[in-house]
N, C-alpha and C. Protein backbone atom coordinates (compact mmCIF):
# COMPACT_ATOMS: atom_id res chain seq x y z
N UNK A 1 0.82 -1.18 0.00
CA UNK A 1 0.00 0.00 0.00
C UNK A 1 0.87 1.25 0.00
N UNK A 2 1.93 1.30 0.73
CA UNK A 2 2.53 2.19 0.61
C UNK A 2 3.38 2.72 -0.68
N UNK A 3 3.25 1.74 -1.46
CA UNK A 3 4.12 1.68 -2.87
C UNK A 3 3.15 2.60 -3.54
N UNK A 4 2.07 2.03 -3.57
CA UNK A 4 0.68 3.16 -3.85
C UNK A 4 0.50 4.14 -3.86
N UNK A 5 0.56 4.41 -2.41
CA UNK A 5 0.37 5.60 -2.38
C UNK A 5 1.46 6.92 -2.53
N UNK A 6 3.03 6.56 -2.50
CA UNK A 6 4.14 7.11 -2.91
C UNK A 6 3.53 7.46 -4.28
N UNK A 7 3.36 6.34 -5.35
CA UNK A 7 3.07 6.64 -6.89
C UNK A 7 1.92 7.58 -6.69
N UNK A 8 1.10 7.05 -6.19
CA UNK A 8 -0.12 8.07 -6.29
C UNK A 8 0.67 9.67 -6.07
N UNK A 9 1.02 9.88 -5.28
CA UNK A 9 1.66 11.55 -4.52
C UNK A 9 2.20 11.99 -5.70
N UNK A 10 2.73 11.34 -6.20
CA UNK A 10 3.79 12.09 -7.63
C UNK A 10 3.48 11.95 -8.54
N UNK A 11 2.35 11.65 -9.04
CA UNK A 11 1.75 11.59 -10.07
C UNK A 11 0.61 12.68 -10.34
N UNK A 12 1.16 13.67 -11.25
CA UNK A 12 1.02 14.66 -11.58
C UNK A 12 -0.65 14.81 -12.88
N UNK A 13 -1.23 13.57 -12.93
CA UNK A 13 -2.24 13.65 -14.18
C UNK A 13 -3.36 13.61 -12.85
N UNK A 14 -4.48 13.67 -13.60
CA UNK A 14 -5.78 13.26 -13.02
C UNK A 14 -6.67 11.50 -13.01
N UNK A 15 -6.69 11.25 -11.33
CA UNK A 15 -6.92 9.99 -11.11
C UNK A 15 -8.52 9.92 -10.94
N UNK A 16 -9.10 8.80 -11.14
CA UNK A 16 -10.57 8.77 -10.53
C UNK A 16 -10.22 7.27 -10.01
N UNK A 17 -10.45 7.97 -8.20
CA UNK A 17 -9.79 6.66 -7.30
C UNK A 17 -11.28 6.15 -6.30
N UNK A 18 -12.11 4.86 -6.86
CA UNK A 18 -13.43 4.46 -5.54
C UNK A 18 -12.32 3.41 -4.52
N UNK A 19 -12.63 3.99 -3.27
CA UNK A 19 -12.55 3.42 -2.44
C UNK A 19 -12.90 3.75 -1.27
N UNK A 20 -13.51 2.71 -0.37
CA UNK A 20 -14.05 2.81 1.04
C UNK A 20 -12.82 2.99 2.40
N UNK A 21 -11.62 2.58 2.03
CA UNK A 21 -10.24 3.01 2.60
C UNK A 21 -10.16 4.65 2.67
N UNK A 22 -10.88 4.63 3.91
CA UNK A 22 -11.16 6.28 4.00
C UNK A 22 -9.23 7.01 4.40
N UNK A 23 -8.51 6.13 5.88
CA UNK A 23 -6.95 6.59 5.77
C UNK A 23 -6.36 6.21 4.44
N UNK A 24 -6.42 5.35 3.09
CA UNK A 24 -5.35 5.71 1.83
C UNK A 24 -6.53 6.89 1.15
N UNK A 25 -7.62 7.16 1.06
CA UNK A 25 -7.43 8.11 0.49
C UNK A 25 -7.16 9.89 1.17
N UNK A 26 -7.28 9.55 2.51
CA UNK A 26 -6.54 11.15 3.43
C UNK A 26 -5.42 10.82 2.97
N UNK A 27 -4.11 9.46 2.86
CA UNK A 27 -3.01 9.72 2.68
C UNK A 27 -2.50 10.07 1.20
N UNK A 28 -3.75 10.23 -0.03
CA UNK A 28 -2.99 10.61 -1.19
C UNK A 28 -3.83 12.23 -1.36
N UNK A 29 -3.97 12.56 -0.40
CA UNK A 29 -4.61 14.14 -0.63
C UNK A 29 -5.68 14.51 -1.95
N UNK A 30 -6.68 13.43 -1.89
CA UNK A 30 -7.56 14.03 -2.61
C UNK A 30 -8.58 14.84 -2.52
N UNK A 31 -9.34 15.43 -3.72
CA UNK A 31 -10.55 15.61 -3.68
C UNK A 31 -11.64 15.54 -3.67
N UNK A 32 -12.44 15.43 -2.72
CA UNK A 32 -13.37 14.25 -2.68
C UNK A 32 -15.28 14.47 -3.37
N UNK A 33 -15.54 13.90 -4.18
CA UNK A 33 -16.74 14.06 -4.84
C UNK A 33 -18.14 13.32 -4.17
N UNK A 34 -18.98 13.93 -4.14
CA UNK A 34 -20.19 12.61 -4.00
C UNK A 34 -21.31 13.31 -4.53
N UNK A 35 -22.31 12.35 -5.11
CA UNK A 35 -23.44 12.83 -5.48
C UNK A 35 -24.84 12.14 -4.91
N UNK A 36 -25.22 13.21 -4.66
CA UNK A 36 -26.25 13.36 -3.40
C UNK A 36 -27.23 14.15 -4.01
N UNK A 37 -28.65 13.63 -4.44
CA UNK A 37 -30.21 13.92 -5.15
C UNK A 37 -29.51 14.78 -5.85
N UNK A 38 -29.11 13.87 -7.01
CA UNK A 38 -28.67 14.42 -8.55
C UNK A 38 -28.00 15.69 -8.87
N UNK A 39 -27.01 15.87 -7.42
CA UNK A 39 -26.05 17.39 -7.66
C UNK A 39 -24.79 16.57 -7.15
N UNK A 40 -23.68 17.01 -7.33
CA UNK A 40 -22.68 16.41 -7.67
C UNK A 40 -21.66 17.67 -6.81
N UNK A 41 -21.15 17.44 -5.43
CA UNK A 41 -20.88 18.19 -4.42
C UNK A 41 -19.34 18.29 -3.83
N UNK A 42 -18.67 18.76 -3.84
CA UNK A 42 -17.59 18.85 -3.02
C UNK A 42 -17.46 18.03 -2.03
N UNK A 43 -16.41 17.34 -1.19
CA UNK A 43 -16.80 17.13 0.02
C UNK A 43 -15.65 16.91 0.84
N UNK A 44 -15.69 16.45 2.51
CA UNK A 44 -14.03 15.84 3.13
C UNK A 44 -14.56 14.77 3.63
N UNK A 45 -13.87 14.14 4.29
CA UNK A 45 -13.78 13.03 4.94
C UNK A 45 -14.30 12.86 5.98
N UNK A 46 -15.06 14.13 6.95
CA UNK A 46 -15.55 13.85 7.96
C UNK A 46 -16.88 14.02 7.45
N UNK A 47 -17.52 14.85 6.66
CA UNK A 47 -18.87 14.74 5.92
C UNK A 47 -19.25 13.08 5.36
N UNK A 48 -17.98 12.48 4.97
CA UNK A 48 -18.43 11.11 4.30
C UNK A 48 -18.59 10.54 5.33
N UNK A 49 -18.21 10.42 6.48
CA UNK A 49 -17.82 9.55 7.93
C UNK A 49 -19.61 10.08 8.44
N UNK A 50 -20.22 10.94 7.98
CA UNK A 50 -21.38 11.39 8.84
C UNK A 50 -22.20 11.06 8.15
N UNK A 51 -22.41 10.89 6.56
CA UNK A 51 -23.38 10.57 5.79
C UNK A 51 -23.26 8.85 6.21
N UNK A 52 -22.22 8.11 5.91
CA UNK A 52 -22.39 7.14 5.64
C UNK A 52 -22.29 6.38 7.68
N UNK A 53 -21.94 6.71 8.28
CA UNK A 53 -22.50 6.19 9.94
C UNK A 53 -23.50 6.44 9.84
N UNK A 54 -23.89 7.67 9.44
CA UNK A 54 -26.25 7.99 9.30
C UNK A 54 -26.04 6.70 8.70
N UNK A 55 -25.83 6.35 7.84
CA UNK A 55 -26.78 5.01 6.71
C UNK A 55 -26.57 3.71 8.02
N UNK A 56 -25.65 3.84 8.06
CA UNK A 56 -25.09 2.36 8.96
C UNK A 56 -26.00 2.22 9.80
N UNK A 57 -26.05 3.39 10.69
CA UNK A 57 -27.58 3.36 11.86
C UNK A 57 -28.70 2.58 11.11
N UNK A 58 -29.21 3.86 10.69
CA UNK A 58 -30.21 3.95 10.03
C UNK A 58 -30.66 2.09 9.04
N UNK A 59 -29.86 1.57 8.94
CA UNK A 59 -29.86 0.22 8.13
C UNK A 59 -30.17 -0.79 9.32
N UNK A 60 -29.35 -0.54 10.27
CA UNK A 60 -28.99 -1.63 11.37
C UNK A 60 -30.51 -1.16 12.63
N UNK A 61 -30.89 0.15 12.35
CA UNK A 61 -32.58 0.50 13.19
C UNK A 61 -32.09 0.99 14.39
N UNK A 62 -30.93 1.94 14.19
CA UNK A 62 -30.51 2.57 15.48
C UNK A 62 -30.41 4.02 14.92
N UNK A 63 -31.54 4.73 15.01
CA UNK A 63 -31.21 5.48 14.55
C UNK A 63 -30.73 6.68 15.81
């Protein structure tokens, strides 16, 4: 992973990276996208950590 993410850092083009590995993607400094009722939004990592624990509750009936 770490080989990864070294290449990732220095690599200077534009990546489109899915993954649920919320620490590799804080460690390659991206930008983070999501689309949420058909608008297509900026976002960080603690917004994704709050949308998606809501779902987790919310699935498991704890809300």
């Amino acid at each position: 992973m770490r080989r990864l993410t070294s290449a990732l850092e220095s690599y200077e083009g534009a990546l489109l990276i899915a993954s649920h590995d919320l620490p590799f993607l804080e460690s390659v400094g991206i930008t983070r996208w999501i689309l949420l009722d058909d608008e297509l939004q900026e976002t960080d990592a603690d917004e994704i950590r709050e949308l998606f624990g809501s779902a987790e509750s919310t699935r498991a009936g704890t809300v």
